[in-house]
N, C-alpha and C. Protein backbone atom coordinates (compact mmCIF):
# COMPACT_ATOMS: atom_id res chain seq x y z
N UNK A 1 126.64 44.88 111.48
CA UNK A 1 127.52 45.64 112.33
C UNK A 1 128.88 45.75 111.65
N UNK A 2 129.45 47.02 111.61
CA UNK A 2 130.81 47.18 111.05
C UNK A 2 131.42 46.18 111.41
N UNK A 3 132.76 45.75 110.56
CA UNK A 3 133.98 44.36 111.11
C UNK A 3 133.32 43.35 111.19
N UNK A 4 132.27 43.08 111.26
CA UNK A 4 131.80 41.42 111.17
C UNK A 4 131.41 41.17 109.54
N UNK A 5 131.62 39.88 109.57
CA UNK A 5 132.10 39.24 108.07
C UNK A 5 131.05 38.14 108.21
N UNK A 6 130.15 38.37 107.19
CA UNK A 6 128.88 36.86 106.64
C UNK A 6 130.23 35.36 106.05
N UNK A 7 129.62 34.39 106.16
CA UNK A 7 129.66 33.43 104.97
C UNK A 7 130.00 34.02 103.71
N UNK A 8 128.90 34.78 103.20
CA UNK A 8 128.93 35.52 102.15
C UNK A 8 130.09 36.61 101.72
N UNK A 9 130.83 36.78 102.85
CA UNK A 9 131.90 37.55 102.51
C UNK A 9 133.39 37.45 102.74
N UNK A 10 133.58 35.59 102.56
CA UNK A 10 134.69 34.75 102.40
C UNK A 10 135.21 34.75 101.21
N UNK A 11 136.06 35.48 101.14
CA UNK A 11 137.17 35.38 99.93
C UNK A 11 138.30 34.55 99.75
N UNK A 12 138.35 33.93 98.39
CA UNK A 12 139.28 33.19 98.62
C UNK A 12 140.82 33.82 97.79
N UNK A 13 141.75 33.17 98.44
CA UNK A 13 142.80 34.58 98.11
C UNK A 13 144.24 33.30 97.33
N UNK A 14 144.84 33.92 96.44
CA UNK A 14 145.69 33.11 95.40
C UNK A 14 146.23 31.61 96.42
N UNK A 15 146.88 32.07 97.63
CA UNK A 15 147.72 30.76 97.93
C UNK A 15 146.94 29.93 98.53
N UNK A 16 145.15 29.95 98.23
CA UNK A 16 144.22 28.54 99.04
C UNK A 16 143.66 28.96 100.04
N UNK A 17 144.30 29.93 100.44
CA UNK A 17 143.48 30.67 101.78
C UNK A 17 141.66 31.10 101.66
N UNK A 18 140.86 30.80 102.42
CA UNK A 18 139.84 31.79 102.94
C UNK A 18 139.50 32.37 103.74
N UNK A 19 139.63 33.79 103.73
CA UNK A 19 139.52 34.91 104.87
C UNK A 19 138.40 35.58 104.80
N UNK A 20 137.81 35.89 105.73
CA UNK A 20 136.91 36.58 105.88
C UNK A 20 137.57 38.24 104.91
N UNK A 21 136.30 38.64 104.17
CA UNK A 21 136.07 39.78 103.59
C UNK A 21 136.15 40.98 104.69
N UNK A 22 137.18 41.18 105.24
CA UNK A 22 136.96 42.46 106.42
C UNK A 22 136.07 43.60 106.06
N UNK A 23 136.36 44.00 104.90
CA UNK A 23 136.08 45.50 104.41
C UNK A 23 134.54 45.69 105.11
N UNK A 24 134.14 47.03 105.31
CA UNK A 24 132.47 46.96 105.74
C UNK A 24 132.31 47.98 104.09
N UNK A 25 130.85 47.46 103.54
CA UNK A 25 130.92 48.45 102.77
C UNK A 25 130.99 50.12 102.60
N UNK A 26 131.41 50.55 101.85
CA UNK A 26 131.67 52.15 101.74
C UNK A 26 133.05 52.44 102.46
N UNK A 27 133.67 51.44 102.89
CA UNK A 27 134.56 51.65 103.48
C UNK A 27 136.00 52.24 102.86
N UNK A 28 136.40 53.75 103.18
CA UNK A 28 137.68 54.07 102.21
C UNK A 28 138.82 54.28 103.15
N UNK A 29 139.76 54.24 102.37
CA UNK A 29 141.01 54.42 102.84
C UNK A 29 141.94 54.67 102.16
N UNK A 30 142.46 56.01 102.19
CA UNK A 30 143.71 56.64 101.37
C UNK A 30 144.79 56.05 101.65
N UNK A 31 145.55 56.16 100.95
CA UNK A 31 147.10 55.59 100.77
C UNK A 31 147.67 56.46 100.31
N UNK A 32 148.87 57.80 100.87
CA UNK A 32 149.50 58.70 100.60
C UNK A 32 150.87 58.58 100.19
N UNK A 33 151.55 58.19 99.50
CA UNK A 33 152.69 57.56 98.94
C UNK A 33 153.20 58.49 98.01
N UNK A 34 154.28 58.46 97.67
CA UNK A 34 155.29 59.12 96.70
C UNK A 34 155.73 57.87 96.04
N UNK A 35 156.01 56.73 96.17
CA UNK A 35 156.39 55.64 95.61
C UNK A 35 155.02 55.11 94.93
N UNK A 36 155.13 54.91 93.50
CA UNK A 36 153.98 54.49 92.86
C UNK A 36 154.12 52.72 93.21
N UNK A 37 155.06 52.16 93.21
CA UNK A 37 155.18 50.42 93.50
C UNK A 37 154.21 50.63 95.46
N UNK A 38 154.95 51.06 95.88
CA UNK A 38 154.18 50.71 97.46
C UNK A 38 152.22 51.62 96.86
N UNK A 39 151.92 52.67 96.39
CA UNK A 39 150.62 53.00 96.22
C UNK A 39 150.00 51.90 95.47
N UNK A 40 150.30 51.26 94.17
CA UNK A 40 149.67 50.39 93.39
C UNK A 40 149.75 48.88 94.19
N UNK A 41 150.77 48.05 94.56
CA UNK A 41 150.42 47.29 95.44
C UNK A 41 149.64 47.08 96.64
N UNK A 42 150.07 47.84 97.38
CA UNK A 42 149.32 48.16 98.71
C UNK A 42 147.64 48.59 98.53
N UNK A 43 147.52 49.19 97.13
CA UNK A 43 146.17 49.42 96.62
C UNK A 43 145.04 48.00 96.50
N UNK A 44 145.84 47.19 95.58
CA UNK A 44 145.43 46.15 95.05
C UNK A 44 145.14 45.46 96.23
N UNK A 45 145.86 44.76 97.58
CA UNK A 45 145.38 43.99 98.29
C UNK A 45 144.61 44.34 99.59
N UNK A 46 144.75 45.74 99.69
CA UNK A 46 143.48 46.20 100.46
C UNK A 46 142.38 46.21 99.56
N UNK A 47 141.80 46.63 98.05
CA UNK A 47 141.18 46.35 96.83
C UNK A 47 140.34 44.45 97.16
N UNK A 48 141.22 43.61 97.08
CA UNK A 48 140.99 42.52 97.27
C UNK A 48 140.49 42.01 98.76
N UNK A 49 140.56 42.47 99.73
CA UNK A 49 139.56 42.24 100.85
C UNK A 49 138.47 43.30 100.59
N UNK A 50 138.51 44.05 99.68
CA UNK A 50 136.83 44.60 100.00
C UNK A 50 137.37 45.91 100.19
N UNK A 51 138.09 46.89 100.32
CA UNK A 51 138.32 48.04 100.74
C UNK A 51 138.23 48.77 99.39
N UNK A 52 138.00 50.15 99.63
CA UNK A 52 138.07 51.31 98.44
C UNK A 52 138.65 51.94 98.77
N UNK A 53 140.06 52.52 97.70
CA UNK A 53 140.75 52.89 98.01
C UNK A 53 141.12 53.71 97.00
N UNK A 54 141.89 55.49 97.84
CA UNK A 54 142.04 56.55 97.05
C UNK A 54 143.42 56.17 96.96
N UNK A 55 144.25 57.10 96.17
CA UNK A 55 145.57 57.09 96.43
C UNK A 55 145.98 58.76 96.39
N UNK A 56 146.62 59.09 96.69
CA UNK A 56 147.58 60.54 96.90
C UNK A 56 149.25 60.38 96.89
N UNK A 57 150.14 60.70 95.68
CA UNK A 57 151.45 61.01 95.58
C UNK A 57 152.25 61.68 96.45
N UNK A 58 151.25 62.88 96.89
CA UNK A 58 152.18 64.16 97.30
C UNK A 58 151.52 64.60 98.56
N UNK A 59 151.61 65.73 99.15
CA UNK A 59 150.77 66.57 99.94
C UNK A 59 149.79 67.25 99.45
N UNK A 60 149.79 68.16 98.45
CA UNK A 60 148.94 68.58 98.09
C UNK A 60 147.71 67.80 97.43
N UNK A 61 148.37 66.96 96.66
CA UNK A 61 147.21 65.64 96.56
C UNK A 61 146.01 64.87 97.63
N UNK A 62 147.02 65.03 98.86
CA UNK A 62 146.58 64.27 100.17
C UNK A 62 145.40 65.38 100.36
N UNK A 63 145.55 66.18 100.75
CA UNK A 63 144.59 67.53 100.99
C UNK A 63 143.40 67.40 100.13
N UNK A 64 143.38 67.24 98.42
CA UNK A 64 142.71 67.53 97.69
C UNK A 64 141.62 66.00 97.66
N UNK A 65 142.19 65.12 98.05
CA UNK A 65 141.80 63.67 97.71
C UNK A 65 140.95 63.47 98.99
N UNK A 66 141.65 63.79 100.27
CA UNK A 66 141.35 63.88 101.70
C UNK A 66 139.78 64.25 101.25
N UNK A 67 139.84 65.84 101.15
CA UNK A 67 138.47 66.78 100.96
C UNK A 67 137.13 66.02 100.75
N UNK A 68 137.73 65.73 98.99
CA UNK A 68 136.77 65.19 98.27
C UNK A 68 136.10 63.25 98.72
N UNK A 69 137.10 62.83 99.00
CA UNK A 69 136.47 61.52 99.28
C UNK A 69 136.32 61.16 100.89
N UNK A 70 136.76 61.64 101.46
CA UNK A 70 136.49 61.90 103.03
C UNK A 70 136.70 60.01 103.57
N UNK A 71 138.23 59.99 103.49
CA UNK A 71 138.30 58.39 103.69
C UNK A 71 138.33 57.91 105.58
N UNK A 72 137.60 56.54 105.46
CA UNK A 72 137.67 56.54 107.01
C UNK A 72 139.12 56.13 107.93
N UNK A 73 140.00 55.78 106.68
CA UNK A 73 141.25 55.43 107.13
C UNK A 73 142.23 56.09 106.23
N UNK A 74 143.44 56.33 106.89
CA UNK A 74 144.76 57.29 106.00
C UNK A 74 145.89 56.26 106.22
N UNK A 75 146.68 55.92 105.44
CA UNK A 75 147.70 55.14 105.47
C UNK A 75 148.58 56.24 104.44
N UNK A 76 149.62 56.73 105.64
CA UNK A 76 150.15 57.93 105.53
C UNK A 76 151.81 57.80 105.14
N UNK A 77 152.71 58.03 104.19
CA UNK A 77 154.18 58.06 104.51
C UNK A 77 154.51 59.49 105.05
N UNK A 78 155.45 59.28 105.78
CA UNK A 78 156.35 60.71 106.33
C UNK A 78 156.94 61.89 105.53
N UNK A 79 158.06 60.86 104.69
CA UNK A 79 158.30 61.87 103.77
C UNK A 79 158.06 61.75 102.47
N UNK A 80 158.22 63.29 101.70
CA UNK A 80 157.87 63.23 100.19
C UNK A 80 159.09 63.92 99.56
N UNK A 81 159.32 64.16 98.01
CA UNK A 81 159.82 65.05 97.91
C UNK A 81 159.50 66.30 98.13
N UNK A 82 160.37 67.25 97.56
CA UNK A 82 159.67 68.64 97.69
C UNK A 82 158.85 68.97 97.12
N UNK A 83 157.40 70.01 97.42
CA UNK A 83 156.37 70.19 96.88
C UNK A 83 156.63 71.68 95.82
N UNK A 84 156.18 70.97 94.48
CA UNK A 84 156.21 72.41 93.18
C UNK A 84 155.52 73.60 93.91
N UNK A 85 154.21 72.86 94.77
CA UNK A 85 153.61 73.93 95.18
C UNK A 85 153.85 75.22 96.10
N UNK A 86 155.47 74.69 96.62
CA UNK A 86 155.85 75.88 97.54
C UNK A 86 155.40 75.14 99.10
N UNK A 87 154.62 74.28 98.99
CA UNK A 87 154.22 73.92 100.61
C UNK A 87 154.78 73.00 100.64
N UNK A 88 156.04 72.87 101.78
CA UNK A 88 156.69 71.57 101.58
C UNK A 88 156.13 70.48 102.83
N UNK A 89 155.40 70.09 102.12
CA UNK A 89 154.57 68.58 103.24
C UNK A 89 155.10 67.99 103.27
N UNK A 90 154.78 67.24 104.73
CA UNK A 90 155.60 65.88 104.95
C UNK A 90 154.34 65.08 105.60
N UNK A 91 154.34 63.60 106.08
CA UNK A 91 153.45 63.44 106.72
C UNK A 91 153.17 63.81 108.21
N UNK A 92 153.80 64.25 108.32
CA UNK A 92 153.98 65.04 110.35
C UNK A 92 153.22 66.45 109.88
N UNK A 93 153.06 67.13 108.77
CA UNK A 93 152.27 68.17 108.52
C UNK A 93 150.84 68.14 107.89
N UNK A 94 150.78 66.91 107.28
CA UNK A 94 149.61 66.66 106.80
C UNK A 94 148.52 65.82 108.06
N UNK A 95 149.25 65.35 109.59
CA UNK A 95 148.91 65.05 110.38
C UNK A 95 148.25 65.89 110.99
N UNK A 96 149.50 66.92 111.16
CA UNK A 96 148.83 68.27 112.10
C UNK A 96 147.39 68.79 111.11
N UNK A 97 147.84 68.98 109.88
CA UNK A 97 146.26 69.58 109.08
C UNK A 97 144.84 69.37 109.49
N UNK A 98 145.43 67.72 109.13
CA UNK A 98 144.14 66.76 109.35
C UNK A 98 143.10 66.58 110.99
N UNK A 99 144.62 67.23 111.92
CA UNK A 99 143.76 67.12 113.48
C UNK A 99 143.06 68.55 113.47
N UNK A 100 143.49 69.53 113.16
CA UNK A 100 143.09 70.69 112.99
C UNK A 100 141.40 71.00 111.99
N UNK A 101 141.18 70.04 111.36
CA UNK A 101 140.01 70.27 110.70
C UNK A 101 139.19 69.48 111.09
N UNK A 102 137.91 70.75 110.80
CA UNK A 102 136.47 70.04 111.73
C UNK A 102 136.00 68.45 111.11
N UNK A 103 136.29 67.65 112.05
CA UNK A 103 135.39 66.51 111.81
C UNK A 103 136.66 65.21 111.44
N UNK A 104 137.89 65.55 111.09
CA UNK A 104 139.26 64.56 110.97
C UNK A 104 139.73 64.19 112.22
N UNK A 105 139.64 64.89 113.17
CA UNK A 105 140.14 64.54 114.57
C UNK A 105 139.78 63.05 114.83
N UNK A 106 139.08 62.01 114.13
CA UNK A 106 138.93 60.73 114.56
C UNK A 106 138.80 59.84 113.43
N UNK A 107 139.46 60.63 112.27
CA UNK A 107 140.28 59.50 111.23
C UNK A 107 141.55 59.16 111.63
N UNK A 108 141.57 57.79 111.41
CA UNK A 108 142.80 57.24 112.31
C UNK A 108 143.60 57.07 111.14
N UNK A 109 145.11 57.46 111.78
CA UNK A 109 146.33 57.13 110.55
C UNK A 109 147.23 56.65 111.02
N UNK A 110 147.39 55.26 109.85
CA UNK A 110 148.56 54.93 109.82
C UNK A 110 149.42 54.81 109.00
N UNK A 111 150.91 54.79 110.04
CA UNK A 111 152.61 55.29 108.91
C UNK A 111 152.95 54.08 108.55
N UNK A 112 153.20 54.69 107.42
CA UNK A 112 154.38 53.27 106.51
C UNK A 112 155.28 53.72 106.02
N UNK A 113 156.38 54.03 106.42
CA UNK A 113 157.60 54.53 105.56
C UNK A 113 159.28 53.88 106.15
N UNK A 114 159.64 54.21 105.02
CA UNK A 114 161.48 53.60 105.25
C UNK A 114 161.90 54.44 106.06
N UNK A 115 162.07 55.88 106.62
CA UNK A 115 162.58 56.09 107.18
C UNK A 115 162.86 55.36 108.88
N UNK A 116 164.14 55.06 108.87
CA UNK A 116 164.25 53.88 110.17
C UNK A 116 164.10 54.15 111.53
N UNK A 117 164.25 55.53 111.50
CA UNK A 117 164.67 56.52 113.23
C UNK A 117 163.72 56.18 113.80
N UNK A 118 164.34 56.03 115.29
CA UNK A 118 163.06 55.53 116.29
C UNK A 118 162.43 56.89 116.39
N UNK A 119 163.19 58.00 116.04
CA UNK A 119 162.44 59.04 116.67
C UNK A 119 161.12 59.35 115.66
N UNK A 120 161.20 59.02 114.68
CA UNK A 120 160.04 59.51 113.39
C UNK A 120 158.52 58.58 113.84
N UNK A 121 159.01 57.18 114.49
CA UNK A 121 157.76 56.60 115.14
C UNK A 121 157.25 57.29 116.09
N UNK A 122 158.42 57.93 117.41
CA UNK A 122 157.86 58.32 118.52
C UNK A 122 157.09 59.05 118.29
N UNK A 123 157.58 60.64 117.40
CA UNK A 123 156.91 61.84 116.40
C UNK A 123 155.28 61.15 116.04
N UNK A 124 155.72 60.36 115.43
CA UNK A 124 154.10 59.52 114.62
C UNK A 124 153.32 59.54 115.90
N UNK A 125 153.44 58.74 116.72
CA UNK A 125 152.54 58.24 117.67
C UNK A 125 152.09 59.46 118.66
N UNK A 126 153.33 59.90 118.73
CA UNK A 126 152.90 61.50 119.44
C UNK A 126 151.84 62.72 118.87
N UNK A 127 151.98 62.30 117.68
CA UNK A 127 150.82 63.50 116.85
C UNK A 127 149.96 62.87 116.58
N UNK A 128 149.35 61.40 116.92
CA UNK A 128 147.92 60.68 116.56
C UNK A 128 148.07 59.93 115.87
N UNK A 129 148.62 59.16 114.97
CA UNK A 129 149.18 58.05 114.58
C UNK A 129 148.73 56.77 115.12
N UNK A 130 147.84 55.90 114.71
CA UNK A 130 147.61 54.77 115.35
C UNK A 130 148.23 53.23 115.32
N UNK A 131 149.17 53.22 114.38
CA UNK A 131 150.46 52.14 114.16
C UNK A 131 151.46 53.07 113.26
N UNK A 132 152.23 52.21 113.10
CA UNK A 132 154.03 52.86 112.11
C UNK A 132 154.54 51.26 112.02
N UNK A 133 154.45 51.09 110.61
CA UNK A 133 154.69 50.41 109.83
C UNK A 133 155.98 50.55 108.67
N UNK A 134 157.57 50.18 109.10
CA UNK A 134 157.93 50.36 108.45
C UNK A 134 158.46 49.67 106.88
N UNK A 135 158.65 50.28 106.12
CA UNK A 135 158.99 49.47 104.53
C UNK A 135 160.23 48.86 104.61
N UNK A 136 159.96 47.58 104.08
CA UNK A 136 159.00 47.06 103.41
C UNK A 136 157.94 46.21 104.13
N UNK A 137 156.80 46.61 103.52
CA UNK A 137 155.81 45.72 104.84
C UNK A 137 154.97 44.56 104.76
N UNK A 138 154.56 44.07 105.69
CA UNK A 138 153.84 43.17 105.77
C UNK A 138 152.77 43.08 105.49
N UNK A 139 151.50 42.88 103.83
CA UNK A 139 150.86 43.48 103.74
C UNK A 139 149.74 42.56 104.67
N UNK A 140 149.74 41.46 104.92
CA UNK A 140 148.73 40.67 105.56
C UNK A 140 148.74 41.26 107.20
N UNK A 141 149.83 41.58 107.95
CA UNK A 141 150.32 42.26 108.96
C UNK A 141 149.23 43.70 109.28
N UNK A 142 149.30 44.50 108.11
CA UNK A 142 148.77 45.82 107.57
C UNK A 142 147.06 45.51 107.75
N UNK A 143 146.91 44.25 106.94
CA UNK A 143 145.30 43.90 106.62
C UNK A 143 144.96 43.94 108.44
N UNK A 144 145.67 43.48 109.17
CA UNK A 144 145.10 43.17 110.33
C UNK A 144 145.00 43.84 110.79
N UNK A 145 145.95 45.13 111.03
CA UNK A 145 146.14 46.55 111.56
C UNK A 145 144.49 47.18 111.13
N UNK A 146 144.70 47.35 109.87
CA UNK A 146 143.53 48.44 109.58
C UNK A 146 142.40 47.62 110.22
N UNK A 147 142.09 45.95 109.93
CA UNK A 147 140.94 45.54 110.35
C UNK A 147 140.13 46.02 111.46
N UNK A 148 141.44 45.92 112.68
CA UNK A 148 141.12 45.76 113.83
C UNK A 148 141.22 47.90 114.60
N UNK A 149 141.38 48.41 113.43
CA UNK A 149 141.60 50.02 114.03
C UNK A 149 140.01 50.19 113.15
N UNK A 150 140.11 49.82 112.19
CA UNK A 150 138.50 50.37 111.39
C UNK A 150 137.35 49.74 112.92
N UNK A 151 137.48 48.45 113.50
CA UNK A 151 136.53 48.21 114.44
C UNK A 151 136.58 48.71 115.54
N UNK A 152 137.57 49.34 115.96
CA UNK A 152 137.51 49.78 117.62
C UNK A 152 136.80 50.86 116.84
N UNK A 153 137.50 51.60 115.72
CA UNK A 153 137.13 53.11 115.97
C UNK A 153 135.45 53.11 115.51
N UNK A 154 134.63 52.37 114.91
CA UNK A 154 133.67 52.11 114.73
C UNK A 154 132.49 51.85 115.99
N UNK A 155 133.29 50.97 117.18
CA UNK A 155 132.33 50.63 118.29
C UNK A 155 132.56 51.82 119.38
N UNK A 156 133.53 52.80 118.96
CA UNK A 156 133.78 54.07 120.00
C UNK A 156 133.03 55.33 120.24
């Protein structure tokens, strides 16, 4: 059953800890970032419980990466710079995209970004957003988030 963890899938993690292996296999999850330090970290220790994970820089990336690997989780930032491509994405537009296309309406996303405004959470949560996480974060905090959103949305 998705979210449940064998014996067999106790990892043991640098500071002595053993945690259960959350990840279920095949399990993906994009990470949409403009900051290569938050994409490559944040990569690595979802990587290390068991997760597979895309990454996306930009918007147009997000779209193209989205398509092709069809992840069951989005860990989304708000803003980017401006796009070469003329489409200037943000994550509040790549939200709306994603509810708008057949079959995304129940990939769940969540925000991680510096921007501090309460209003950019309210925005988040208001357009489908299932946590807002701001930087710098908690990545063990994060592990629990996705754990426990990959299992509801799994038994729903």
């Amino acid at each position: 059953m998705r979210g449940e963890a064998s014996e067999k899938s106790k990892v043991p993690f640098k500071n002595g800890d053993v945690r259960d292996r959350w990840a279920i296999p095949l399990t993906k999850i994009l990470i949409v970032d403009d900051d290569e330090v938050i994409l490559k970290t944040v990569k690595r220790k979802l990587e290390d419980v068991g997760y597979r994970v895309a990454t996306a820089k930009d918007g147009a990336e997000a779209i193209s990466v989205a398509r092709m690997e069809k992840p069951d989780l989005i860990l989304l930032d708000i803003t980017f710079p401006p796009d070469v491509a003329g489409i200037p994405w943000d994550g509040f537009r790549l939200m709306e995209w994603l509810n708008h296309v057949n079959g995304w309406k129940k990939t769940p996303i969540i925000i991680i970004t510096g921007d501090q405004e309460m209003k950019q959470k309210e925005r988040a949560l208001a357009g489908g957003a299932v946590a807002f996480f701001h930087k710098p974060i908690s990545h063990d905090d994060l592990i629990k988030v996705i754990h426990a959103t990959l299992t509801s949305s799994s038994s729903t």
